[in-house]
Protein backbone atom coordinates (compact mmCIF):
# COMPACT_ATOMS: atom_id res chain seq x y z
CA UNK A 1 -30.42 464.73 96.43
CA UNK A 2 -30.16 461.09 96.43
CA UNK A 3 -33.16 460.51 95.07
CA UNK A 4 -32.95 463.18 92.43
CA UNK A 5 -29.84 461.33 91.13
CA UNK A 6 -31.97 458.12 91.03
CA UNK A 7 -34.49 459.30 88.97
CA UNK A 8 -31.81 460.74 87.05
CA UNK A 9 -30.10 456.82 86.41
CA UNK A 10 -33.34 455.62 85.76
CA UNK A 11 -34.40 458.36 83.64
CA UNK A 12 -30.78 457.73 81.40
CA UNK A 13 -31.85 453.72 81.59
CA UNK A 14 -35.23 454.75 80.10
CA UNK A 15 -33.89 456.60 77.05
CA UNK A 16 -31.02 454.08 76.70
CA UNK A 17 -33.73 451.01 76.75
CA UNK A 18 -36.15 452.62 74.72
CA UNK A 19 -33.77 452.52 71.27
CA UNK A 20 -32.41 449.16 72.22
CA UNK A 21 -34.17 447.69 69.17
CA UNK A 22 -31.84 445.70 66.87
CA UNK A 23 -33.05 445.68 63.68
CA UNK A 24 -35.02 442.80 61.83
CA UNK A 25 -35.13 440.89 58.89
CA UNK A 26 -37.61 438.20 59.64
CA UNK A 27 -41.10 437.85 58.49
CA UNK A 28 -44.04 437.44 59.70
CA UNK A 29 -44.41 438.98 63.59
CA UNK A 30 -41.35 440.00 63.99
CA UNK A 31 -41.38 441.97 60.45
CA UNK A 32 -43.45 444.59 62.95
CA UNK A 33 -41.06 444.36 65.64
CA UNK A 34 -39.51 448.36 64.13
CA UNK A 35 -42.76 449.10 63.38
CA UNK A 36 -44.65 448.48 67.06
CA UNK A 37 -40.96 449.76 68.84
CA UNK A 38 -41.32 453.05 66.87
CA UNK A 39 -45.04 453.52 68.05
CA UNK A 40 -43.75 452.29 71.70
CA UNK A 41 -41.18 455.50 71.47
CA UNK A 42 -43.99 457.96 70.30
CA UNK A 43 -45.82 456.77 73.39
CA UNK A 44 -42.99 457.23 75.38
CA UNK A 45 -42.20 460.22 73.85
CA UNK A 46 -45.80 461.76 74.37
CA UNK A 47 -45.84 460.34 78.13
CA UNK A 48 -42.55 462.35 78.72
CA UNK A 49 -43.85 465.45 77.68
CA UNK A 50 -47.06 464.99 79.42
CA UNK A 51 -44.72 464.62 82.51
CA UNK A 52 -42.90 467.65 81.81
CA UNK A 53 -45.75 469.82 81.75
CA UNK A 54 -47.44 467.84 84.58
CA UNK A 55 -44.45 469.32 86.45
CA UNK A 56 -44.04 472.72 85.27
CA UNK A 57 -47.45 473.34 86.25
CA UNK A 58 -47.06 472.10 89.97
CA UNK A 59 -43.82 473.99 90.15
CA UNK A 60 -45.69 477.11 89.59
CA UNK A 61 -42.68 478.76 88.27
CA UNK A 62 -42.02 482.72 88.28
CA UNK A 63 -41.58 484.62 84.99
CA UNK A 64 -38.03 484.77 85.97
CA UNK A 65 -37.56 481.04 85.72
CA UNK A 66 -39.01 480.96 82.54
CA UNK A 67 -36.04 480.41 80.62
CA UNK A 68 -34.33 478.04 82.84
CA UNK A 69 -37.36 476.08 82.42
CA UNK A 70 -37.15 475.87 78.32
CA UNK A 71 -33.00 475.04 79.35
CA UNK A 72 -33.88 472.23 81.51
CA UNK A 73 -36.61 470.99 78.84
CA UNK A 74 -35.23 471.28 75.78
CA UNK A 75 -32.18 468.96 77.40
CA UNK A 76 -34.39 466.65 79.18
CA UNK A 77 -36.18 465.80 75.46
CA UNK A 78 -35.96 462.49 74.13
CA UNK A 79 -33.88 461.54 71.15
CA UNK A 80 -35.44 461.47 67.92
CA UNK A 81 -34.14 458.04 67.49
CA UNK A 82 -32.60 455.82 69.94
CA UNK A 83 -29.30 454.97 69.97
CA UNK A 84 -27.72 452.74 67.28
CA UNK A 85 -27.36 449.50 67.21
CA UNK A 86 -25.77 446.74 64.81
CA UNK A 87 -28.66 444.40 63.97
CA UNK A 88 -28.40 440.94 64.78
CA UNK A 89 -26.73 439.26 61.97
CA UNK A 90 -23.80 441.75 62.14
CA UNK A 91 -23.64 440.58 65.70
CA UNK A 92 -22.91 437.05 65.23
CA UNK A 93 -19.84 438.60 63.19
CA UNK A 94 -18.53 439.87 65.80
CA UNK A 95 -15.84 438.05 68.03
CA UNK A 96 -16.71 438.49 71.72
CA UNK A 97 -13.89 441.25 72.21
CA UNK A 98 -15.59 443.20 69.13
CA UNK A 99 -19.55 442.70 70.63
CA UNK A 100 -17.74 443.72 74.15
CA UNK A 101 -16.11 447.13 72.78
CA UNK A 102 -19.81 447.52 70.76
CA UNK A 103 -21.28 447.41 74.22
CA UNK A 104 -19.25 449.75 76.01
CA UNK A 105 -19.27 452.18 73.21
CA UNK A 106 -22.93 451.89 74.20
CA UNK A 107 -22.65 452.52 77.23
CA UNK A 108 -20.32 455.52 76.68
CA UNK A 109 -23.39 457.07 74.60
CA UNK A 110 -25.58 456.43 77.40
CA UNK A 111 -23.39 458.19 80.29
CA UNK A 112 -22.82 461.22 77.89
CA UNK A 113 -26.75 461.63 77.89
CA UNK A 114 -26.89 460.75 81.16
CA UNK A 115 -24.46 463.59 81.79
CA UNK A 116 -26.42 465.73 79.83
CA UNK A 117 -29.34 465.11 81.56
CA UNK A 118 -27.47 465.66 85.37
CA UNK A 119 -26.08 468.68 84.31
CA UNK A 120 -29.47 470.43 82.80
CA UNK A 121 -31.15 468.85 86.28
CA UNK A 122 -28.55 470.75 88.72
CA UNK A 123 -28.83 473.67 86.98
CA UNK A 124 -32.49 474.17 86.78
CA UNK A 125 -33.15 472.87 90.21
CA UNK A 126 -30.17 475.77 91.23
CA UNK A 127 -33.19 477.98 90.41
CA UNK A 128 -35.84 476.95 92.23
CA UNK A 129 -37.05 478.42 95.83
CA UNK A 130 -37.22 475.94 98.85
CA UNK A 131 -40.68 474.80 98.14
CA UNK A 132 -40.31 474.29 94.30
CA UNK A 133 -37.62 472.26 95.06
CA UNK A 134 -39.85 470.22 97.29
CA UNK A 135 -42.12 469.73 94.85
CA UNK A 136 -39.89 468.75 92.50
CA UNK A 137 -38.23 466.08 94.41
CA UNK A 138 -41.32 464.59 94.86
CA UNK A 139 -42.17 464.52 91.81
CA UNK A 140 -38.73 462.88 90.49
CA UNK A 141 -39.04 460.14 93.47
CA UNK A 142 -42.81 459.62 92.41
CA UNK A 143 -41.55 458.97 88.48
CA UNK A 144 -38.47 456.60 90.10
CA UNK A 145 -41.26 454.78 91.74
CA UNK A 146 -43.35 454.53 88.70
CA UNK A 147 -40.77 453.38 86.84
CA UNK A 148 -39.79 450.60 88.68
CA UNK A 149 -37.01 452.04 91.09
CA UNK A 150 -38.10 451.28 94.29
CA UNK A 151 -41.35 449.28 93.39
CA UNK A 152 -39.41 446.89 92.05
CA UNK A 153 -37.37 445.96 95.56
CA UNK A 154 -41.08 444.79 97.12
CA UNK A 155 -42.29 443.29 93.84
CA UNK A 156 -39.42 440.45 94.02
């Protein structure tokens, strides 16, 4: 279970990071900056759903879990858009007490998805037989890993 809820975290810092662009108003280079981070969330985005299907298949689900499934994967989709940011010049506005109340109105966003995401998780997995839910904790400790969860504790 512990590990599900890790993948869960970094799943929730994934989504949160990947719309953590501020917008720009230079030129030159960083002109492309929205441009290259709204190809970096289609990749993302098409990477996800790769996963998803990567794992529906290996959890060779029964007719009766159908539905659960499309639950669980309609919830674990990523946004659209990422979450909203000010861009940087409305930042340097801001006292420090504003930019901290911007940040943990961020961070509220975040844990709602992240709740979201839980929630769908615990329910689907409620669903699954003993070996499914083998599989799928492998699966969501194998995407922790690749993400940087506990590769990350032998890389520094």
């Amino acid at each position: 279970m512990k590990s599900l809820r890790t993948s869960l975290i970094a799943t929730s810092v994934l989504l949160g990071l990947s719309g953590f662009a501020f917008a720009q108003t230079a030129s030159g280079p960083e002109a492309s900056r929205p441009h290259r981070m709204e190809n970096m969330r289609e990749h993302m985005g098409q990477r996800h759903t790769q996963h998803l299907a990567e794992l529906k298949s290996k959890l060779k689900l029964q007719s009766s879990q159908e539905s659960a499934w499309t639950t669980f994967e309609q919830a674990m989709q990523m946004p659209k858009e990422g979450l909203a940011h000010p861009d940087h010049a409305t930042l340097e506005k801001m006292t420090t007490p504003e930019r901290l109340d911007q940040m943990q109105a961020h961070k509220a966003q975040m844990d709602a998805r992240m709740q979201k995401h839980a929630e769908a998780t615990k329910s689907f997995y409620a669903t699954l037989n003993a070996d499914q839910k083998k599989v799928f904790d492998t699966e969501t400790a194998r995407s922790m890993h690749q993400m940087g969860g506990e590769g990350q504790k032998h890389r520094h």
